[in-house]
C-alpha atoms as a PDB file:
ATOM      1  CA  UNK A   1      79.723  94.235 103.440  1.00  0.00           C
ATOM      2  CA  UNK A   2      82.958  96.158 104.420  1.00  0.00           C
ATOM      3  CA  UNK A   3      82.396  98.541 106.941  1.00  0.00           C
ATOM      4  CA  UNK A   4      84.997 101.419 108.210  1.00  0.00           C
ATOM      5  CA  UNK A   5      85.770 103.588 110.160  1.00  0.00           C
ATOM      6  CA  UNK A   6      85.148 107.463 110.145  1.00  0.00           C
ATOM      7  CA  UNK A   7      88.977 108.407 109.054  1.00  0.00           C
ATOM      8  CA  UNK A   8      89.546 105.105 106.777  1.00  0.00           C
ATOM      9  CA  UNK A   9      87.651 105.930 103.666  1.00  0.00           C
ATOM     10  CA  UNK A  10      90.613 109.075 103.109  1.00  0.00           C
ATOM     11  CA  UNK A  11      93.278 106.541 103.358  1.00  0.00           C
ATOM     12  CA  UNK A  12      91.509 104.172 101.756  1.00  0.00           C
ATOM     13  CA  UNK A  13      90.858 106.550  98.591  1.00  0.00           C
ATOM     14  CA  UNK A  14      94.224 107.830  98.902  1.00  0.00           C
ATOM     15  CA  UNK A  15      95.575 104.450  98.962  1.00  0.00           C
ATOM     16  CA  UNK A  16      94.250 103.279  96.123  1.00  0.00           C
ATOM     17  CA  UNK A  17      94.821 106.971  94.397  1.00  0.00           C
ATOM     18  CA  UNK A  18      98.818 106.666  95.209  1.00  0.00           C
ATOM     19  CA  UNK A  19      98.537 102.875  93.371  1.00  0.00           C
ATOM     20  CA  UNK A  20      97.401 104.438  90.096  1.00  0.00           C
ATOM     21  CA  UNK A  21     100.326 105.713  89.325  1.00  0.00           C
ATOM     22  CA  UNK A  22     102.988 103.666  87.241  1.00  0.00           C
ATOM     23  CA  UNK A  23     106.124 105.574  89.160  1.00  0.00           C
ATOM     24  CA  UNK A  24     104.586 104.993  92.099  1.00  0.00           C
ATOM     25  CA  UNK A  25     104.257 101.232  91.536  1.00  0.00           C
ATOM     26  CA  UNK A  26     107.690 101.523  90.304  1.00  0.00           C
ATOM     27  CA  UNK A  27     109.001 102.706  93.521  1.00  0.00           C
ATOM     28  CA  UNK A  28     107.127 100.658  95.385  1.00  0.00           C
ATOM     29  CA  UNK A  29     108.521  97.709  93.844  1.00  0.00           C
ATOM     30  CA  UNK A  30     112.048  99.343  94.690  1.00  0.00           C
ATOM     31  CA  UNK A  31     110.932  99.350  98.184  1.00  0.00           C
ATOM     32  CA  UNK A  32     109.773  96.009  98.782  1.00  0.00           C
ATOM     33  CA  UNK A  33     113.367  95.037  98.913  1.00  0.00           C
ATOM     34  CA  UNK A  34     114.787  97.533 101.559  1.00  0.00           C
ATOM     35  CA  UNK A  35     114.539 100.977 102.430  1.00  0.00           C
ATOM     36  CA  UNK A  36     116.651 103.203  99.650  1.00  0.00           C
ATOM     37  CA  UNK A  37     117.496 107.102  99.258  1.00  0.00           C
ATOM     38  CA  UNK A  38     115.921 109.598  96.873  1.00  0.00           C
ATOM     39  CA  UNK A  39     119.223 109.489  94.806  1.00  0.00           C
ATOM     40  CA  UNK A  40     118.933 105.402  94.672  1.00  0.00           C
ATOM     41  CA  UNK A  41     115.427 106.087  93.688  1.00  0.00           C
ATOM     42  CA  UNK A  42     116.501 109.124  91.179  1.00  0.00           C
ATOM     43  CA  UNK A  43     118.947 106.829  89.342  1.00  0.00           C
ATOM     44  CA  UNK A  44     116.950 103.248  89.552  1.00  0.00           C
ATOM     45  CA  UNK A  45     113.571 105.148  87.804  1.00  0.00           C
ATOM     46  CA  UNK A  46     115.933 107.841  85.539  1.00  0.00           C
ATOM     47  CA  UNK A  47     113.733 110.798  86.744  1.00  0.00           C
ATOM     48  CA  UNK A  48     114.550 114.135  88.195  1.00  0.00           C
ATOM     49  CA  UNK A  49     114.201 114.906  92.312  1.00  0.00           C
ATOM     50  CA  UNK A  50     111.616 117.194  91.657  1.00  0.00           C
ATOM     51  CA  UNK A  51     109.621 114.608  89.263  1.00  0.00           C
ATOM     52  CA  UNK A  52     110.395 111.952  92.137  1.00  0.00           C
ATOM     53  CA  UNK A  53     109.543 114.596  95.377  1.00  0.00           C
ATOM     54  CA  UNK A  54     105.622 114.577  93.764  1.00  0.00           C
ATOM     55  CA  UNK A  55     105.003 111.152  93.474  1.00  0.00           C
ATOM     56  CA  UNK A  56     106.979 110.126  97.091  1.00  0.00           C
ATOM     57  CA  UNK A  57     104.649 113.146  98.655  1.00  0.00           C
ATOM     58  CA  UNK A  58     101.527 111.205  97.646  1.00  0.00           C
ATOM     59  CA  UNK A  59     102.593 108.362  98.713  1.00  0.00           C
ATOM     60  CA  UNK A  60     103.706 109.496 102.130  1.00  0.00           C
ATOM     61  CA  UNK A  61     100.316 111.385 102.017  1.00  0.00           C
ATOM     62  CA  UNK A  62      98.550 107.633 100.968  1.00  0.00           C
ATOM     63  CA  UNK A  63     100.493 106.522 104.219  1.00  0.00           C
ATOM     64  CA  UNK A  64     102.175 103.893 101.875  1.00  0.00           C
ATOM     65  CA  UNK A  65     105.779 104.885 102.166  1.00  0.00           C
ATOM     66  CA  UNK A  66     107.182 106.374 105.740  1.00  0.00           C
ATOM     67  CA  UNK A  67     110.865 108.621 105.524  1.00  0.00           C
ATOM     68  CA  UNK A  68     113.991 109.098 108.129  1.00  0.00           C
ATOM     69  CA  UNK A  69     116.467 111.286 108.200  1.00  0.00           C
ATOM     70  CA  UNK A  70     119.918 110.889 108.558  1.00  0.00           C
ATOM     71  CA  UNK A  71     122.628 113.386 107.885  1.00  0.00           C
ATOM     72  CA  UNK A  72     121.819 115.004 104.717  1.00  0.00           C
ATOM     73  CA  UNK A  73     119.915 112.044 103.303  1.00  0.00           C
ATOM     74  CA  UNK A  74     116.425 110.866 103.307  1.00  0.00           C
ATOM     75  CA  UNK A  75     115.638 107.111 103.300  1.00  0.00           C
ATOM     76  CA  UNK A  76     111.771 105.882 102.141  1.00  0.00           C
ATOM     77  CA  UNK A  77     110.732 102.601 103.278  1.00  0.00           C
ATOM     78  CA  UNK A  78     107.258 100.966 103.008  1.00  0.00           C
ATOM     79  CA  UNK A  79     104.472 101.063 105.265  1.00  0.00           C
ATOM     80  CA  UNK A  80     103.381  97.639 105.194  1.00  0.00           C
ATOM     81  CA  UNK A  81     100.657  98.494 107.857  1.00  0.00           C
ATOM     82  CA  UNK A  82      98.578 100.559 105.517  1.00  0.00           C
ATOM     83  CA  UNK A  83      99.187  97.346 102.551  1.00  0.00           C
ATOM     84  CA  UNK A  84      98.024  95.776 105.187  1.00  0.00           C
ATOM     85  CA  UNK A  85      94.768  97.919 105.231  1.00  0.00           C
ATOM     86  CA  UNK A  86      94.146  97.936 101.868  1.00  0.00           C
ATOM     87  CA  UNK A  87      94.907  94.620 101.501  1.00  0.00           C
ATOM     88  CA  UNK A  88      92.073  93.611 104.267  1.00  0.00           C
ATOM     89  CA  UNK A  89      89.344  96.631 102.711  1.00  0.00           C
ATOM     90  CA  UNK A  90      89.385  94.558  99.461  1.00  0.00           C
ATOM     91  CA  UNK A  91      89.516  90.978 101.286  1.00  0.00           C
ATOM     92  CA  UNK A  92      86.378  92.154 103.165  1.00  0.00           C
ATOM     93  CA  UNK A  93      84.761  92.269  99.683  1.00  0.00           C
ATOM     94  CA  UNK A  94      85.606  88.974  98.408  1.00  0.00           C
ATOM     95  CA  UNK A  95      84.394  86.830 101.936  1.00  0.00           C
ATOM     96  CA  UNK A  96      80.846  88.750 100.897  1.00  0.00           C
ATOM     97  CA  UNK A  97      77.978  86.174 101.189  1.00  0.00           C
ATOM     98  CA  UNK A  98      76.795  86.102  97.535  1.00  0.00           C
ATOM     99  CA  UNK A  99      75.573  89.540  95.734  1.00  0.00           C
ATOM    100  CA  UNK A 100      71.765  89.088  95.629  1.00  0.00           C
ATOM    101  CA  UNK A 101      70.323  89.623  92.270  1.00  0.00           C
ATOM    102  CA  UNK A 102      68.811  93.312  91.117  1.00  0.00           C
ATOM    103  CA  UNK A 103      64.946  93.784  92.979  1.00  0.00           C
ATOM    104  CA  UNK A 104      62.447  93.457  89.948  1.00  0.00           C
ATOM    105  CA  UNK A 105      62.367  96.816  88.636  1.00  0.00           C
ATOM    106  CA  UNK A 106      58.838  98.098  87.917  1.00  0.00           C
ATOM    107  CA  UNK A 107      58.033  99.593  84.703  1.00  0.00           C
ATOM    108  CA  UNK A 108      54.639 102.163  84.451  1.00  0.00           C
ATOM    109  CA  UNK A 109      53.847 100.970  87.839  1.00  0.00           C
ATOM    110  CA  UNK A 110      53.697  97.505  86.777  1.00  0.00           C
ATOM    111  CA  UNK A 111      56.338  94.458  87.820  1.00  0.00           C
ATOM    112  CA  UNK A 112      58.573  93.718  84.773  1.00  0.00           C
ATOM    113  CA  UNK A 113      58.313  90.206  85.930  1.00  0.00           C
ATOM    114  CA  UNK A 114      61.879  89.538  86.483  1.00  0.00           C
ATOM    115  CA  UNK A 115      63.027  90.750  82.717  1.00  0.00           C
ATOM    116  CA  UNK A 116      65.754  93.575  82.615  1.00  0.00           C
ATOM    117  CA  UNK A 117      64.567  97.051  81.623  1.00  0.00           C
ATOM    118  CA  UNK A 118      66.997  98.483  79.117  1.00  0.00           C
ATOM    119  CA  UNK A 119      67.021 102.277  78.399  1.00  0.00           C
ATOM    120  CA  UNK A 120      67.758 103.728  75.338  1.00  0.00           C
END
């Protein structure tokens, strides 16, 4: 079973949170290529800077997009560390040893002899 750390589960959740998003898949897609301005990012997704401010936030605040400066303009590039992360929390599921079968479930405090109880 995966196991973290004390601080991963945040950027784990956030991770995952910032993914949910179709602009933010969008402009991750437009970042897989090379790093890019807000106006690049503006004019490639046809949304306002204020729309496009919210959704880079969260991702900066996911840890899935990192910013420089320089001169007046912004640049966002991916974090490929925390894809990285993410990428490993959900391999750590699928190298599980098999998922055991549900304990027989007792039913008025007798065994229900392997068969499923169903509630109504």
């Amino acid at each position: 079973m995966p196991s973290l750390s004390s601080t991963t589960p945040d950027l784990i959740i956030s991770g995952f949170h910032a993914l949910s998003d179709p602009i933010r898949i969008r402009v991750i897609e437009l970042l897989s290529d090379r790093e890019l301005c807000v106006c690049e990012l503006c004019e490639a997704l046809g949304v306002t800077q204020s729309k496009l401010s919210f959704h880079l936030k969260t991702l900066k605040e996911a840890a899935l997009v990192s910013s420089r400066q320089e001169g007046r303009w912004i640049y966002y590039r991916l974090n490929l560390s925390q894809f990285q992360a993410l990428e490993q929390y959900l391999a750590d599921y699928r190298c599980c040893s098999p998922i055991l079968p549900a304990r027989v479930c007792q039913q008025d405090g007798e065994e229900a002899q392997g068969k499923p109880i169903l509630s109504e």
